[in-house]
Protein backbone atom coordinates (compact mmCIF):
# COMPACT_ATOMS: atom_id res chain seq x y z
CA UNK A 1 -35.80 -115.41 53.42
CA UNK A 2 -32.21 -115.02 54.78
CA UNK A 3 -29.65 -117.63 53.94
CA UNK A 4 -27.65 -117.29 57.04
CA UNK A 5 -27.75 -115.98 59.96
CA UNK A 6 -25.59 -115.30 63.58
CA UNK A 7 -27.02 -115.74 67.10
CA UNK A 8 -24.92 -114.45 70.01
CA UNK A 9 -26.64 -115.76 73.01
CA UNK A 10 -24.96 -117.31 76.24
CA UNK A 11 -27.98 -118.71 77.66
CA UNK A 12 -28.06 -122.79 75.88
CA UNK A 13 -31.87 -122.95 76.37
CA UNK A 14 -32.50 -119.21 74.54
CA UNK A 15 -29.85 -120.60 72.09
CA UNK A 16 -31.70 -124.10 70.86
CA UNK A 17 -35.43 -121.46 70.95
CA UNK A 18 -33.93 -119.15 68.48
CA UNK A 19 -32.24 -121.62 66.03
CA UNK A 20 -35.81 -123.44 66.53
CA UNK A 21 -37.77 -120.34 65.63
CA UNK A 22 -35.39 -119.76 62.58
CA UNK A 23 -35.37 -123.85 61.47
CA UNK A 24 -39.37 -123.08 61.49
CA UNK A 25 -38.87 -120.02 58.59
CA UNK A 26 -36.65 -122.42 56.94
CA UNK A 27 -33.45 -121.06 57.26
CA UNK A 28 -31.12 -123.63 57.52
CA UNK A 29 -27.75 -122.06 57.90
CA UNK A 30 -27.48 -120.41 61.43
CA UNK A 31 -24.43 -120.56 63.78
CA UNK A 32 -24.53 -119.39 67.46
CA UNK A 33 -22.18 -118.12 69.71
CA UNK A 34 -21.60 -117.24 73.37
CA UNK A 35 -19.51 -114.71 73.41
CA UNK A 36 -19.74 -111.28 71.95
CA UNK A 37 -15.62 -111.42 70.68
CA UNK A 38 -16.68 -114.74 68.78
CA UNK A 39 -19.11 -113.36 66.66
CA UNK A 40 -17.57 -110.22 66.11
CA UNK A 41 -14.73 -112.90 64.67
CA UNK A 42 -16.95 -115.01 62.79
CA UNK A 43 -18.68 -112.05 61.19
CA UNK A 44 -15.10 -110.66 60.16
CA UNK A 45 -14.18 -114.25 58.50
CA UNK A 46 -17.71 -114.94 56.76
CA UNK A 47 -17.04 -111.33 55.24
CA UNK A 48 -13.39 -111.97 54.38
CA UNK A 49 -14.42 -115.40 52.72
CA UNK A 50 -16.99 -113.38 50.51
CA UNK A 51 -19.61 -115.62 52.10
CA UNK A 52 -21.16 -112.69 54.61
CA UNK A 53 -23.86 -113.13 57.69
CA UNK A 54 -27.43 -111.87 56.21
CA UNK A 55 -28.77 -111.26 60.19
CA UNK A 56 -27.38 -110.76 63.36
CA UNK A 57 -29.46 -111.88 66.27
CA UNK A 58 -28.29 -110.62 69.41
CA UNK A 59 -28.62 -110.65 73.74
CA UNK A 60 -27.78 -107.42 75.42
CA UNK A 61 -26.30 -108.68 78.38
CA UNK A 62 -23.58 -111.43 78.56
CA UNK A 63 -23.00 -113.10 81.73
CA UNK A 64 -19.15 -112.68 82.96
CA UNK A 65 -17.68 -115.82 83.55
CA UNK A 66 -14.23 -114.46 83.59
CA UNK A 67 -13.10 -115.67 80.39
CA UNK A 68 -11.34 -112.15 78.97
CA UNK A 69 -13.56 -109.85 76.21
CA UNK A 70 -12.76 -107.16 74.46
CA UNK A 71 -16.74 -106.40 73.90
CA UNK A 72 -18.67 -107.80 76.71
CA UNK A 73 -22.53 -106.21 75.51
CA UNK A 74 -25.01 -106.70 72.83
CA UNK A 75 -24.66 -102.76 72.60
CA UNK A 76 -20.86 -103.15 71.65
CA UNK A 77 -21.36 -106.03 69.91
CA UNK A 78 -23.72 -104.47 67.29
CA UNK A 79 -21.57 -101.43 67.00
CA UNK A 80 -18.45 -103.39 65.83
CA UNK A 81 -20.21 -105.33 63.28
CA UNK A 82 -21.66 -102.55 61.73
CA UNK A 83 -18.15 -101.35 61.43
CA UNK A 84 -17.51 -104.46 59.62
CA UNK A 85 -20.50 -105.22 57.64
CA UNK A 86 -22.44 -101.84 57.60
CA UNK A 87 -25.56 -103.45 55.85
CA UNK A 88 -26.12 -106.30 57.70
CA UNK A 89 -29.78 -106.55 59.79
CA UNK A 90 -29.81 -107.03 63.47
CA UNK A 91 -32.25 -108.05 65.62
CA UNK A 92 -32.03 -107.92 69.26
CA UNK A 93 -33.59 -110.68 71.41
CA UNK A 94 -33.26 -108.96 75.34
CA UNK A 95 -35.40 -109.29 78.75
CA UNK A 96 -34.68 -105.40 78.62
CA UNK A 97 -38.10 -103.81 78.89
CA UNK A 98 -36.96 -99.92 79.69
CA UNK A 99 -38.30 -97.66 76.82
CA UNK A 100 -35.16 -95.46 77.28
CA UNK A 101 -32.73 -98.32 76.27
CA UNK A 102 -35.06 -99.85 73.79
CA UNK A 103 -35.93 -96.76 71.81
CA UNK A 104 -31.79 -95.73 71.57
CA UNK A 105 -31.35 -99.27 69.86
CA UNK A 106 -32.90 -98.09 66.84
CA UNK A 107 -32.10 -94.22 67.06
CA UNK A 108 -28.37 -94.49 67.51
CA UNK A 109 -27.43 -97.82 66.75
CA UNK A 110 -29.55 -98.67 64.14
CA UNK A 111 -31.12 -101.75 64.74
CA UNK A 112 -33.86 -103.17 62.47
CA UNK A 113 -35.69 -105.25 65.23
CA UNK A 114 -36.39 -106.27 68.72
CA UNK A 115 -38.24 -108.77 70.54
CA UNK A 116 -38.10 -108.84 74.57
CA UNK A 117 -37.78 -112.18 75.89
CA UNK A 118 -41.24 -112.76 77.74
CA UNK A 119 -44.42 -114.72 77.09
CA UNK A 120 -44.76 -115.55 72.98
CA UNK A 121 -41.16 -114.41 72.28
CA UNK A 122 -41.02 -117.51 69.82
CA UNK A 123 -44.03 -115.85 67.67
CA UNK A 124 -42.68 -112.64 68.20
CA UNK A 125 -38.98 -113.02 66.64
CA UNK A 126 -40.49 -115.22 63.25
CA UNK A 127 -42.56 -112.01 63.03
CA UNK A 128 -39.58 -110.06 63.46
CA UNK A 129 -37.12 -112.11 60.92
CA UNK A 130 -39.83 -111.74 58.63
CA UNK A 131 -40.74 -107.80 59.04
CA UNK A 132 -36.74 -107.43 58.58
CA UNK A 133 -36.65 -109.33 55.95
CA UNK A 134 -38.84 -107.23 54.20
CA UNK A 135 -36.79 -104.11 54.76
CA UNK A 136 -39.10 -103.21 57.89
CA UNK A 137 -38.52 -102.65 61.49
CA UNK A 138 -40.16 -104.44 63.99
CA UNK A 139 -40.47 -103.91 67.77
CA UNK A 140 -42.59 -106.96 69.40
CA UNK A 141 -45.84 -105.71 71.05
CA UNK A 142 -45.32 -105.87 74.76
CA UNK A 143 -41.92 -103.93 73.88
CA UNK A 144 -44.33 -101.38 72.30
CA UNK A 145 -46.85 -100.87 74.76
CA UNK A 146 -43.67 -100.29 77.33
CA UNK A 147 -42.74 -97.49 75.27
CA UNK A 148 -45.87 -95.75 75.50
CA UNK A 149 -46.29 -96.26 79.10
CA UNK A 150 -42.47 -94.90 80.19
CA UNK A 151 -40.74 -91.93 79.90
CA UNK A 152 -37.74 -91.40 78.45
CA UNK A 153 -34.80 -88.40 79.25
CA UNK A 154 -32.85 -86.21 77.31
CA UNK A 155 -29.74 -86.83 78.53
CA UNK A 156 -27.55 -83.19 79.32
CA UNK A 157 -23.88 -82.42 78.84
CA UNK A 158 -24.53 -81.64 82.18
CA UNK A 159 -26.11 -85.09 83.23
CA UNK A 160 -23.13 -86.71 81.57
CA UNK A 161 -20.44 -85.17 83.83
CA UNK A 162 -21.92 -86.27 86.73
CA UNK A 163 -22.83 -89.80 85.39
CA UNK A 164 -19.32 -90.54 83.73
CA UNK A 165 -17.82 -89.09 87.78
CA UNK A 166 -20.37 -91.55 89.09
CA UNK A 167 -19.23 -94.82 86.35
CA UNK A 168 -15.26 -93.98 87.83
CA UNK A 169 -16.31 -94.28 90.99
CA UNK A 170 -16.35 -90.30 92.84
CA UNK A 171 -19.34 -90.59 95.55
CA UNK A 172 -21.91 -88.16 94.74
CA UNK A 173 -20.78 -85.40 97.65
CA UNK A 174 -17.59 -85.22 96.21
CA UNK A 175 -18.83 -84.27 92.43
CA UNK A 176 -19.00 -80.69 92.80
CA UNK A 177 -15.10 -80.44 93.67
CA UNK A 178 -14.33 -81.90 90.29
CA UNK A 179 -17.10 -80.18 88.27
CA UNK A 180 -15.37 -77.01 89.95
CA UNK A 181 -11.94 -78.22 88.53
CA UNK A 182 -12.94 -78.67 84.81
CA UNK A 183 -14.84 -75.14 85.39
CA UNK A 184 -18.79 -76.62 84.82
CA UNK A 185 -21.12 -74.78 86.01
CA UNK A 186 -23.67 -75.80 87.75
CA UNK A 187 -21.23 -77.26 90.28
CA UNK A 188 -23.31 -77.17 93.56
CA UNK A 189 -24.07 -80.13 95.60
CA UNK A 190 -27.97 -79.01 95.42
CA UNK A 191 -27.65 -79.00 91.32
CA UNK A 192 -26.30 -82.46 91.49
CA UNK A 193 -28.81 -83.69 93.66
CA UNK A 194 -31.44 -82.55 91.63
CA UNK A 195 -30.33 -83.55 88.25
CA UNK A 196 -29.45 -87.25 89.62
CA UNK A 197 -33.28 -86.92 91.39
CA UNK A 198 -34.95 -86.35 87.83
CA UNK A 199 -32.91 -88.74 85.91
CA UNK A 200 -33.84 -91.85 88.57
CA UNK A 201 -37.70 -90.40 88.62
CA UNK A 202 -37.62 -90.21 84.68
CA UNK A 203 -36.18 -93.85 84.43
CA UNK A 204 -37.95 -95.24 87.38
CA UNK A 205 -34.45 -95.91 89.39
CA UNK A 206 -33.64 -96.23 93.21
CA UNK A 207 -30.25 -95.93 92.89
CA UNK A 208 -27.29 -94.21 91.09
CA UNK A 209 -25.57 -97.41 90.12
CA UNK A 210 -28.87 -98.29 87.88
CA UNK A 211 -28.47 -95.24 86.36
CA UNK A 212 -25.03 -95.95 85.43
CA UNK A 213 -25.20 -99.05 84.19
CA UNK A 214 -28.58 -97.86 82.01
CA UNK A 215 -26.40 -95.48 80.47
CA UNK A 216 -23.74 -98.04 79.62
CA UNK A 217 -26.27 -100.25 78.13
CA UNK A 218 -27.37 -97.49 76.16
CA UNK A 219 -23.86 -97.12 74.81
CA UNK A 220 -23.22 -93.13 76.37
CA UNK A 221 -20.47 -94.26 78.73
């Protein structure tokens, strides 16, 4: 079983549940932290020190409380400590239930596991720590079924223009006039409209800010 292990979480009550959970498989040696810069820190000393983190537990959203980050997501977070420690197993613990977001943890970031914080997420992440253990991935049930039920999209080159315009703030009428100055084509208002219209249908959003912030989640912005 691992040794020892890191839990970024800012939430004190899904803190003491995890180290719980973990105290229950009999690993005695995890450290938590509540911020996404502290753990990136603690995983550079404990691999300077030649004593390195076996497992990386990890929230994808971190409250601001307006203490300065560099890295202020789980998304970042597990990006800059693979870049560290390339071989070390993650596990994400998240009340993100969106397929789209979910499935991208493992296929571009690599994760080994993840449980979503609902009813039985206790059982759910010893299963997990011990699937990952044994060089497995795990995604915890309910997680599953949501995968089957949603869609997911393809994201576009196309798509991506307009979303990073949206993410710096240009209002939606106005995206054509700067698709029109980098030379993209499509670059009508009616093109725009439509791709933003199947994007928000595909990922079940009302609104373009959603979509934004899904796609920085996801790690594309």
């Amino acid at each position: 079983m691992f040794k020892k292990v890191l839990i970024a979480e800012d939430h004190e009550i899904a803190n003491i549940s995890v180290q719980k959970t973990l105290q229950d498989l009999g690993i005695r040696d995890a450290k938590y932290v509540y911020y996404c810069d502290h753990a990136v820190t603690w995983i550079k000393n404990a691999q300077r020190d030649g004593d390195p983190y076996d497992l990386l537990i990890t929230d994808l959203i971190f409250e601001d409380d307006h203490t300065p980050q560099q890295i202020s997501n789980g998304v970042q977070l597990v990006q800059a400590v693979k870049q560290i420690q390339p071989d070390i197993k993650t596990i994400v613990l998240s009340a993100e239930s969106r397929s789209g977001v979910v499935d991208d943890l493992f296929k571009t970031h690599a994760i080994d596991g993840y449980v979503r914080k609902a009813r039985r997420d206790a059982q759910y992440l010893s299963e997990a720590v011990k699937s990952v253990y044994a060089n497995k991935t795990y995604k915890s049930p309910d997680s599953a079924d949501s995968s089957r039920v949603k869609n997911s999209h393809e994201f576009t080159t196309f798509d991506m223009h307009i979303i990073s315009l949206l993410a710096q703030g240009v209002q939606q009428k106005n995206i054509p006039y700067y698709l029109q100055q980098k030379n993209i084509k499509p670059s009508g208002l009616s093109s725009v409209e439509k791709r933003l219209n199947l994007m928000r249908e595909v990922l079940d959003f009302s609104k373009n800010e959603q979509l934004v912030a899904y796609c920085k989640d996801i790690g594309l912005l």
